[in-house]
N, C-alpha and C. Protein backbone atom coordinates (compact mmCIF):
# COMPACT_ATOMS: atom_id res chain seq x y z
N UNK A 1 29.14 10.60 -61.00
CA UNK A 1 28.78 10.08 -59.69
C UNK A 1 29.89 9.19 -59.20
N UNK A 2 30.37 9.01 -57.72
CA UNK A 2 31.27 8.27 -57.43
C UNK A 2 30.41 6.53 -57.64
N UNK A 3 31.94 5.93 -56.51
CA UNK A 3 31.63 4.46 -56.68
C UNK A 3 29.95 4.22 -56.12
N UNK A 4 29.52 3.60 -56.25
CA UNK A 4 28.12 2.66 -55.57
C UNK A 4 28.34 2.23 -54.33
N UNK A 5 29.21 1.69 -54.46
CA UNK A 5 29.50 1.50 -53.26
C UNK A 5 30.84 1.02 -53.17
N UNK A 6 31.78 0.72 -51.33
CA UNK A 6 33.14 1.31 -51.65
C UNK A 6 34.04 -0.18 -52.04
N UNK A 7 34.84 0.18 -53.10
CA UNK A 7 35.63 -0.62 -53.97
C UNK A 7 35.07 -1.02 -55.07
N UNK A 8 33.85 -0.36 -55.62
CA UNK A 8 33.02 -1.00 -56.49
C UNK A 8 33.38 -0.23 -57.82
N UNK A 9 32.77 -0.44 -59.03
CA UNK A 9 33.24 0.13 -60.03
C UNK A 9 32.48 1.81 -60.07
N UNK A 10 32.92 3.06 -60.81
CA UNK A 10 32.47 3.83 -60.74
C UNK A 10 31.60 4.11 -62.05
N UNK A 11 30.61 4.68 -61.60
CA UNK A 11 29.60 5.36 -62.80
C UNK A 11 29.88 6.35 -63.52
N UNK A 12 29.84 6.87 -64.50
CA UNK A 12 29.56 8.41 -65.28
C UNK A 12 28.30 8.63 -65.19
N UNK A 13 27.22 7.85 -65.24
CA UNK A 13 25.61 8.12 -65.51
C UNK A 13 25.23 7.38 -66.42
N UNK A 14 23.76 7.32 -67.07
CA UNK A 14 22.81 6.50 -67.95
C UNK A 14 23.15 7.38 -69.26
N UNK A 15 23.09 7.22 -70.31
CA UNK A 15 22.42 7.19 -71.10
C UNK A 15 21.79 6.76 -72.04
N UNK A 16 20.09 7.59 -72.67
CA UNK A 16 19.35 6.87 -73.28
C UNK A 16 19.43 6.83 -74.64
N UNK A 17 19.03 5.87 -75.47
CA UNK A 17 19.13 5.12 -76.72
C UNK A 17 17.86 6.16 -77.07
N UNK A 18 17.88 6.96 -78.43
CA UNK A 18 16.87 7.95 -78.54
C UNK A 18 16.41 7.32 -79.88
N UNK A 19 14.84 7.69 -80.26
CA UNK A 19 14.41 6.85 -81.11
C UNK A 19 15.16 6.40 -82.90
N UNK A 20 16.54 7.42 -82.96
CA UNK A 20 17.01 7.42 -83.83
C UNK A 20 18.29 7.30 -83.80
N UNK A 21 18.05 6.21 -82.60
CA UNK A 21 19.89 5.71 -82.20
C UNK A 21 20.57 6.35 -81.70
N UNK A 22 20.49 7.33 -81.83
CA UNK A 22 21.42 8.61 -80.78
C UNK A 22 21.81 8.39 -79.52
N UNK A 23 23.24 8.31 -79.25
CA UNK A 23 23.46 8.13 -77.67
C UNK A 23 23.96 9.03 -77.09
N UNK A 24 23.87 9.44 -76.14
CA UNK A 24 24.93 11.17 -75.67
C UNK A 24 25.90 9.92 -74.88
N UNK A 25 26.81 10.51 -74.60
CA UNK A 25 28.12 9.87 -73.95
C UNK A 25 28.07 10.82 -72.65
N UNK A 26 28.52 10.16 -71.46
CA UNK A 26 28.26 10.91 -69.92
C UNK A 26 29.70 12.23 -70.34
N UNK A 27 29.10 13.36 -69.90
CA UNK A 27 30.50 14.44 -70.36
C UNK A 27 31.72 13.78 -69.54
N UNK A 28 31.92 13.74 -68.23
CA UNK A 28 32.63 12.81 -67.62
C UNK A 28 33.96 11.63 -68.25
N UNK A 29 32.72 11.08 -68.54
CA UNK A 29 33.67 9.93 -69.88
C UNK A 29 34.34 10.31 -70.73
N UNK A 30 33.36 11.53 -71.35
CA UNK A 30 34.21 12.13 -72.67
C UNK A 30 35.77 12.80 -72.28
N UNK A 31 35.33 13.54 -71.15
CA UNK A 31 36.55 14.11 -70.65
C UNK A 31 37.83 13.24 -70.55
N UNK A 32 37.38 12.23 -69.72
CA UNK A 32 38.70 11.19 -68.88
C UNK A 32 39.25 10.58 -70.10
N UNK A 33 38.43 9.91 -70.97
CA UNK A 33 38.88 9.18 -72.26
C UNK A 33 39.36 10.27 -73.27
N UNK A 34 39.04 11.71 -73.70
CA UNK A 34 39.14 12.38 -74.45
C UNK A 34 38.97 11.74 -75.76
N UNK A 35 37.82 11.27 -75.30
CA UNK A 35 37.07 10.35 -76.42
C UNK A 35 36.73 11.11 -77.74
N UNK A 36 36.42 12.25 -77.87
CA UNK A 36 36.24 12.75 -79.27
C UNK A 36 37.42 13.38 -79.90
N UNK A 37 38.61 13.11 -79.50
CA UNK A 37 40.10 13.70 -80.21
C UNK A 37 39.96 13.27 -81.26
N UNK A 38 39.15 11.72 -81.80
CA UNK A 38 39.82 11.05 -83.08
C UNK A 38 38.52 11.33 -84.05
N UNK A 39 37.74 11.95 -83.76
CA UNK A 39 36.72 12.27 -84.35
C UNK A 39 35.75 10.48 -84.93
N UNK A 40 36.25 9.83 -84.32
CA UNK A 40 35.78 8.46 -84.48
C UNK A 40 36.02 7.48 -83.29
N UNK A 41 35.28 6.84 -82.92
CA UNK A 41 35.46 5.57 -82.02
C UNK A 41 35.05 4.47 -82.13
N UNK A 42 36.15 3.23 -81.62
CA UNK A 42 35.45 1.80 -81.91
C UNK A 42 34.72 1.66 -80.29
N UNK A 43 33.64 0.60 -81.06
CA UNK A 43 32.86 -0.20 -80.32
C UNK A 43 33.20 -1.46 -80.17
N UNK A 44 33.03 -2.36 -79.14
CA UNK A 44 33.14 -3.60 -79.03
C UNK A 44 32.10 -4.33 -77.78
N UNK A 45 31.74 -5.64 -78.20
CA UNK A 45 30.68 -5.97 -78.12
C UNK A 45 31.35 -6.28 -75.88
N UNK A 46 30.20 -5.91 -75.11
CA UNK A 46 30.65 -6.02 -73.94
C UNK A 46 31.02 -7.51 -73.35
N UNK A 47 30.25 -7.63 -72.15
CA UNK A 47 30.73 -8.82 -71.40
C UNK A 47 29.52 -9.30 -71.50
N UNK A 48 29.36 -10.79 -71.56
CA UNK A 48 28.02 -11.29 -71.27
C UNK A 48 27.45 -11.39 -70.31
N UNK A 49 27.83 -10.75 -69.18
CA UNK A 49 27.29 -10.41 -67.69
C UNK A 49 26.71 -9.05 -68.54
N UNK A 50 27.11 -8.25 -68.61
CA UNK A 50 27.04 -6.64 -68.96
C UNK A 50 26.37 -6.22 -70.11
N UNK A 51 26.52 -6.46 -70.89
CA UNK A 51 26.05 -6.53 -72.69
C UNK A 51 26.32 -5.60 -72.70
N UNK A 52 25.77 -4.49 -73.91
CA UNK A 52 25.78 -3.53 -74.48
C UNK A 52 27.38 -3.33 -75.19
N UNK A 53 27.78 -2.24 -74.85
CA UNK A 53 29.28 -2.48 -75.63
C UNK A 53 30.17 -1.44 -75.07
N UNK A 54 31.28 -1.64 -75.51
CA UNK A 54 32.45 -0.98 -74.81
C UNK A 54 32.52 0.02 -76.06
N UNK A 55 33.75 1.58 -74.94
CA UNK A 55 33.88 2.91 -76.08
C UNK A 55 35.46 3.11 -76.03
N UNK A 56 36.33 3.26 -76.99
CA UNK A 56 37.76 3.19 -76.96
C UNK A 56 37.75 4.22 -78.19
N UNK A 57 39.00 4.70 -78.26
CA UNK A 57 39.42 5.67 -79.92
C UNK A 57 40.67 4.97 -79.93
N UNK A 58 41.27 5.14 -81.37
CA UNK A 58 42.58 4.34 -81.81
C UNK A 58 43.90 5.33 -81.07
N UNK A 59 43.52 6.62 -80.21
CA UNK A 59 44.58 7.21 -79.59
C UNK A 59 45.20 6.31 -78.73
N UNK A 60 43.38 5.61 -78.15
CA UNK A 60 44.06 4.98 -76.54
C UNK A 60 44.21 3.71 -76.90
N UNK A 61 43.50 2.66 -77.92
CA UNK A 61 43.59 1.31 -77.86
C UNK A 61 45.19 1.05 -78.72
N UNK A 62 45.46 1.43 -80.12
CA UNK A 62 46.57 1.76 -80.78
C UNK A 62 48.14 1.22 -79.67
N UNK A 63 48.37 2.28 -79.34
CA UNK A 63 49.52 2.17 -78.41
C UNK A 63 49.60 1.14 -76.88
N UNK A 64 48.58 0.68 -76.46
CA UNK A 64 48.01 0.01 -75.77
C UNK A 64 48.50 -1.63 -75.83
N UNK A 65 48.72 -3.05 -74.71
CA UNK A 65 48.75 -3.87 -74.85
C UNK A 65 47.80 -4.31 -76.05
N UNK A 66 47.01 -3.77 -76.14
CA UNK A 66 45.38 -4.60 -76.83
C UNK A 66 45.74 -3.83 -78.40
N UNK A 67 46.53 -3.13 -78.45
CA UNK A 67 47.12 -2.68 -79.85
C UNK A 67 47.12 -3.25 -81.04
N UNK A 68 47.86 -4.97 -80.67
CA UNK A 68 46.90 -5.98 -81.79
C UNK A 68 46.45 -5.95 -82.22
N UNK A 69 45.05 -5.96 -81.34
CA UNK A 69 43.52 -5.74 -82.53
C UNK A 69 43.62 -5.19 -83.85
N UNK A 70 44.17 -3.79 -83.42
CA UNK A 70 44.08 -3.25 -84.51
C UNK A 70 45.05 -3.42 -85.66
N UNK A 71 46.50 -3.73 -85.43
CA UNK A 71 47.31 -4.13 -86.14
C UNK A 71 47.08 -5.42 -87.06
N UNK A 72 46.31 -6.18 -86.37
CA UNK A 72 46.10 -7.39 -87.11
C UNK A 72 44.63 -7.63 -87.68
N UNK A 73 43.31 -6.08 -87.35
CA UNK A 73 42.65 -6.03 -88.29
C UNK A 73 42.71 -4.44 -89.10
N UNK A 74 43.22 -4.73 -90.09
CA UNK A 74 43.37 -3.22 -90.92
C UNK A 74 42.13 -2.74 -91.46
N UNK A 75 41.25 -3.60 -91.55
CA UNK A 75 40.47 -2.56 -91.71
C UNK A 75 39.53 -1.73 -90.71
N UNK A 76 39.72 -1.60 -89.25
CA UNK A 76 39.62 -1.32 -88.42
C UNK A 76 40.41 0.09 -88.10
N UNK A 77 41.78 -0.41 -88.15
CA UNK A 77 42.66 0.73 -88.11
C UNK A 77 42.51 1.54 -89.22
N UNK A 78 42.50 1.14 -89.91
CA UNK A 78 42.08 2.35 -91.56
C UNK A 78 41.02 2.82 -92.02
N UNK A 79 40.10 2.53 -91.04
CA UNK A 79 38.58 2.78 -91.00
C UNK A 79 38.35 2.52 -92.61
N UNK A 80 38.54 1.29 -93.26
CA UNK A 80 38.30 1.07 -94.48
C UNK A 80 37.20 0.24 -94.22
N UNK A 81 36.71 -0.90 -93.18
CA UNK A 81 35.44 -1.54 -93.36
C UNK A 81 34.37 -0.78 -93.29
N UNK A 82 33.32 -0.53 -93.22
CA UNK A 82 32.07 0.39 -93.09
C UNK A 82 31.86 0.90 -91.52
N UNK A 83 31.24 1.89 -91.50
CA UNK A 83 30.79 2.61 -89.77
C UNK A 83 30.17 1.29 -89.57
N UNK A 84 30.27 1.04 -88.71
CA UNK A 84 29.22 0.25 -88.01
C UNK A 84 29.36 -1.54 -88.00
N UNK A 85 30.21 -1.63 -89.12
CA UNK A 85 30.26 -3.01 -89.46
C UNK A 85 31.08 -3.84 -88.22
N UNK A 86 30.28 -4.55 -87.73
CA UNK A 86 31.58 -5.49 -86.85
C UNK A 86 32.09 -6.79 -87.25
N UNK A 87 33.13 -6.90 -86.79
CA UNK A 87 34.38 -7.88 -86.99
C UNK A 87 34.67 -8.47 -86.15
N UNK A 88 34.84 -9.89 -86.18
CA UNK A 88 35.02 -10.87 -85.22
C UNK A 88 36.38 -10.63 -85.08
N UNK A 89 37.07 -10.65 -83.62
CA UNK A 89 38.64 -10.40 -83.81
C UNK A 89 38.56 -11.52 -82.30
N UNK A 90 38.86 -12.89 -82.50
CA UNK A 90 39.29 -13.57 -80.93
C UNK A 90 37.99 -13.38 -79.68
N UNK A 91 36.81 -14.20 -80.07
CA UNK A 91 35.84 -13.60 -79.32
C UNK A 91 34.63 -13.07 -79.16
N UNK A 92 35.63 -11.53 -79.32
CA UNK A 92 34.51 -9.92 -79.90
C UNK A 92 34.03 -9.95 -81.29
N UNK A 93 34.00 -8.35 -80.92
CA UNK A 93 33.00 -7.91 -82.45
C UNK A 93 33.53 -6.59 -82.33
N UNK A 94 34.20 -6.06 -83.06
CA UNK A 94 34.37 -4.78 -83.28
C UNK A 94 34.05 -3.75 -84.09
N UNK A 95 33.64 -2.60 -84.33
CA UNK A 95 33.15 -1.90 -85.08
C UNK A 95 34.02 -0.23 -84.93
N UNK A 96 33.37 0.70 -85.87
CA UNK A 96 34.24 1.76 -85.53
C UNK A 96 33.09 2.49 -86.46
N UNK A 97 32.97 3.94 -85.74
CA UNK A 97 31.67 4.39 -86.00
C UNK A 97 32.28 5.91 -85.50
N UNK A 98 31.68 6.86 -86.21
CA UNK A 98 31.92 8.69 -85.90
C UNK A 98 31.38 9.05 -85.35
N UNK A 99 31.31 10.23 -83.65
CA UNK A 99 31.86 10.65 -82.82
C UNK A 99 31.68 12.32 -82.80
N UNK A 100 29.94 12.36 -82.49
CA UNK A 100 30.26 14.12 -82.85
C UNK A 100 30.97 15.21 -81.56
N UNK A 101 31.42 16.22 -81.91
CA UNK A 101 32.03 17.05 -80.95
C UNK A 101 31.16 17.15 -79.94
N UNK A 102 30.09 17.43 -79.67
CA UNK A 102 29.27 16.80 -78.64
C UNK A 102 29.04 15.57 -77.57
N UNK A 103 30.10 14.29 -78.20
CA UNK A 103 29.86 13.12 -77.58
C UNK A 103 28.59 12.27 -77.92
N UNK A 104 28.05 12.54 -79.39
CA UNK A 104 26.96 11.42 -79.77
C UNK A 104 27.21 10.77 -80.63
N UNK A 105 26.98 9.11 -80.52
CA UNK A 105 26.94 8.30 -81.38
C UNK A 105 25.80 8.10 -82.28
N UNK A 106 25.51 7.90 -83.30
CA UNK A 106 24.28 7.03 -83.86
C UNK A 106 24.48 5.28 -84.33
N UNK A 107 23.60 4.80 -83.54
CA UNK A 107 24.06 3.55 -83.69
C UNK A 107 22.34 2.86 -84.73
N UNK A 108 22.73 2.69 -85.71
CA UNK A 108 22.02 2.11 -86.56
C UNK A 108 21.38 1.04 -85.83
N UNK A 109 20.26 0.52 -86.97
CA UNK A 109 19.09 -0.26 -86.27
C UNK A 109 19.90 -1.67 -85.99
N UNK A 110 21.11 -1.92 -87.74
CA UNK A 110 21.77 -3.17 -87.97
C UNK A 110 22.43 -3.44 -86.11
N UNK A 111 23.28 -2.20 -85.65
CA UNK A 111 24.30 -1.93 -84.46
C UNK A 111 23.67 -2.64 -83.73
N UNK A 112 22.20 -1.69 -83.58
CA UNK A 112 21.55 -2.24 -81.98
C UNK A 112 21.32 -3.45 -82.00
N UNK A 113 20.55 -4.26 -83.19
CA UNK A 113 20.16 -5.15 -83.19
C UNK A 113 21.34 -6.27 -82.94
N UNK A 114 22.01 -6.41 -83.47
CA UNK A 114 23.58 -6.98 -83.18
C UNK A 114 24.12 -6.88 -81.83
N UNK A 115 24.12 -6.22 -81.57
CA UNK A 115 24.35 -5.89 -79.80
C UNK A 115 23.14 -5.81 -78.48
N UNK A 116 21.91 -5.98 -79.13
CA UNK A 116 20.66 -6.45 -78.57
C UNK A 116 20.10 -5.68 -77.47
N UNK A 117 20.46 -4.03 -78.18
CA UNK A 117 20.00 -3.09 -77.25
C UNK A 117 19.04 -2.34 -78.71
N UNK A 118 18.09 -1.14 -77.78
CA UNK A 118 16.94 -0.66 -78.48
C UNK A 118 16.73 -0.02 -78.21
N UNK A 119 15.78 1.22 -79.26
CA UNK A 119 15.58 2.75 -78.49
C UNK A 119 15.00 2.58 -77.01
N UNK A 120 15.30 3.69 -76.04
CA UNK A 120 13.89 3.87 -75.19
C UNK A 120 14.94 3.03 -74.10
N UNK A 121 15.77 1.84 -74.18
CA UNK A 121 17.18 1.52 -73.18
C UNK A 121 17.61 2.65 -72.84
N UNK A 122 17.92 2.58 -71.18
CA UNK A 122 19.63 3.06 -70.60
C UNK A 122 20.62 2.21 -70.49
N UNK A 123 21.32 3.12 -71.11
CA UNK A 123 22.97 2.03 -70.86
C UNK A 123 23.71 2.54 -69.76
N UNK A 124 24.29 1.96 -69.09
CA UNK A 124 25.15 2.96 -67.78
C UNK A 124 26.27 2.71 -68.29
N UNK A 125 26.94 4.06 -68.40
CA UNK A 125 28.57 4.26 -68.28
C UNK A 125 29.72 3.90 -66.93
N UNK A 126 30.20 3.01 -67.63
CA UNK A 126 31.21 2.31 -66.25
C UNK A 126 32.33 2.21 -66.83
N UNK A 127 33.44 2.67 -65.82
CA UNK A 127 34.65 2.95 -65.99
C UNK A 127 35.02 1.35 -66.06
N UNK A 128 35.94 0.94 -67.14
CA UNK A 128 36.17 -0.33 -67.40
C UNK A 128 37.81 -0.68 -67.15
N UNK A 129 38.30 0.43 -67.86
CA UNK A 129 39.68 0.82 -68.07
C UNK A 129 40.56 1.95 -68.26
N UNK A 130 41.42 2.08 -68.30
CA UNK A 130 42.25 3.16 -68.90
C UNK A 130 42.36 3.31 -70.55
N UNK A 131 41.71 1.96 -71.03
CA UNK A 131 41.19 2.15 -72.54
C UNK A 131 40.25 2.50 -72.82
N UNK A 132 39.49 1.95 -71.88
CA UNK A 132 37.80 1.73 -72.66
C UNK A 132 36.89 2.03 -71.75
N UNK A 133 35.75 2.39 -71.98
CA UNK A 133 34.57 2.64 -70.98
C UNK A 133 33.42 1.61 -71.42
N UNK A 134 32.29 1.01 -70.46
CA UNK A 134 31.28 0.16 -70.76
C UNK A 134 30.01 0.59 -71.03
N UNK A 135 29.48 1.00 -72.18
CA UNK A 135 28.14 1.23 -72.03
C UNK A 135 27.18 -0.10 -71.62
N UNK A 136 27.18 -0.39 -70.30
CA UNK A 136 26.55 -1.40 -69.90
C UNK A 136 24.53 -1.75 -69.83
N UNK A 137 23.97 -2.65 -70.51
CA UNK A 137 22.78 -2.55 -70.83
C UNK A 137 21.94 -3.77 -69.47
N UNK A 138 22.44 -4.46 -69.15
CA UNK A 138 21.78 -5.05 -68.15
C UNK A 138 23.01 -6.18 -67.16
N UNK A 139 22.33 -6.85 -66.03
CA UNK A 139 23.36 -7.40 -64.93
C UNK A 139 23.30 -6.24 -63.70
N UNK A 140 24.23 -6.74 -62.42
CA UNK A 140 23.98 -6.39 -61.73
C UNK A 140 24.21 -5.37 -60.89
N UNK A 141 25.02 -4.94 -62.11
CA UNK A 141 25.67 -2.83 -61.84
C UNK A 141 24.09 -2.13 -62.00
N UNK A 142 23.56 -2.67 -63.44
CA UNK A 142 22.11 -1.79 -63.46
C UNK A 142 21.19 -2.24 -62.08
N UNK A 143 21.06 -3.11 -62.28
CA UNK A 143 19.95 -3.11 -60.68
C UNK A 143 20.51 -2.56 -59.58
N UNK A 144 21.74 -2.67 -59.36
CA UNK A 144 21.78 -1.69 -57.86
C UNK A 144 22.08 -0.63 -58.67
N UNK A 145 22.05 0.25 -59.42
CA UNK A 145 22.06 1.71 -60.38
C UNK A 145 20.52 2.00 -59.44
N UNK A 146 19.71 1.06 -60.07
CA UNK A 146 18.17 1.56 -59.85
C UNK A 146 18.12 1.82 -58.56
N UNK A 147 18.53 0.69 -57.89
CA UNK A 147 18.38 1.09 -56.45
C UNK A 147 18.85 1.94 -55.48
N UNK A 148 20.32 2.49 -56.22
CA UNK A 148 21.00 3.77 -55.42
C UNK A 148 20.20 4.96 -55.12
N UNK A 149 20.38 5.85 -54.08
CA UNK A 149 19.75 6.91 -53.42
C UNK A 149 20.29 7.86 -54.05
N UNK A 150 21.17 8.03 -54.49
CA UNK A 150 22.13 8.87 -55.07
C UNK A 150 21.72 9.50 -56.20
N UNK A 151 22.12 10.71 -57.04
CA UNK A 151 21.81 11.42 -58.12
C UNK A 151 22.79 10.31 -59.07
N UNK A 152 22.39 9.71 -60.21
CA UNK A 152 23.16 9.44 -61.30
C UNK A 152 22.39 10.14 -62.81
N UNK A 153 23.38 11.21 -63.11
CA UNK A 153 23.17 11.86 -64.41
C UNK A 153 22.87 10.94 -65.60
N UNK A 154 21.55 11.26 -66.55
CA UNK A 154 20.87 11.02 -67.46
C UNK A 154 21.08 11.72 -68.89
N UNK A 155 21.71 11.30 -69.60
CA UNK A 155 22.05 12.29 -70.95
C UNK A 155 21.32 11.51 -72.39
């Protein structure tokens, strides 16, 4: 779906938190990010306007200003800490979790609860960056979401 309105940030669509953590990723997103190349992606904890969490792979964050992160946490980059585990890095919380060819995550009960989302939530996909995308869980992109006239895709 385009912007909401004009100069505003753009959508991919909702998707829902399924009773076994499962998230579909908007195809959209998957495309622009070519988010499933690494067969894995990190998470990081969003904005406190926004919550929920941001979607990046080490193709795009790696080479990137924000490259750091990962350089200066290895076990991030070496996917040696556990799926799911997050890491305080300046801030955030980062995690790194697998990525099916489909575009679904499973985000464990530990994930959600840590990031303070739950089955039966929509998260809206919002273009954040040229790194990262927002799975955004509440604030004031979702309320005018609800209120748009517009078709926004549900996965």
């Amino acid at each position: 779906m385009p912007q909401m309105n004009k100069g505003g940030k753009f959508i991919f669509g909702k998707s829902v938190i399924r009773e076994d953590g499962t998230v579909r990723l908007p195809d959209q997103a998957i495309e622009e990010y070519h988010i499933i190349n690494d067969k894995k992606v990190y998470l990081f904890t969003g904005s406190k306007i926004t919550g929920g969490f941001c979607v990046t792979r080490k193709g795009l964050l790696n080479p990137s200003k924000l490259g750091h992160i990962l350089k200066e946490t290895p076990e991030l980059m070496n996917y040696t800490s556990h799926s799911g585990e997050f890491i305080r890095y300046k801030g955030r919380f980062y995690c790194w979790t697998d990525i099916s060819s489909d575009g679904k995550l499973i985000l464990s009960e530990d994930m959600m609860n840590f990031l303070n989302i739950a089955p039966g939530m929509e998260l809206l996909s919002i273009r954040s960056s040229d790194i990262a995308f927002t799975m955004g869980a509440k604030g004031p992109l979702l309320e005018k979401a609800e209120k748009y006239n517009g078709v926004i895709p549900i996965y």
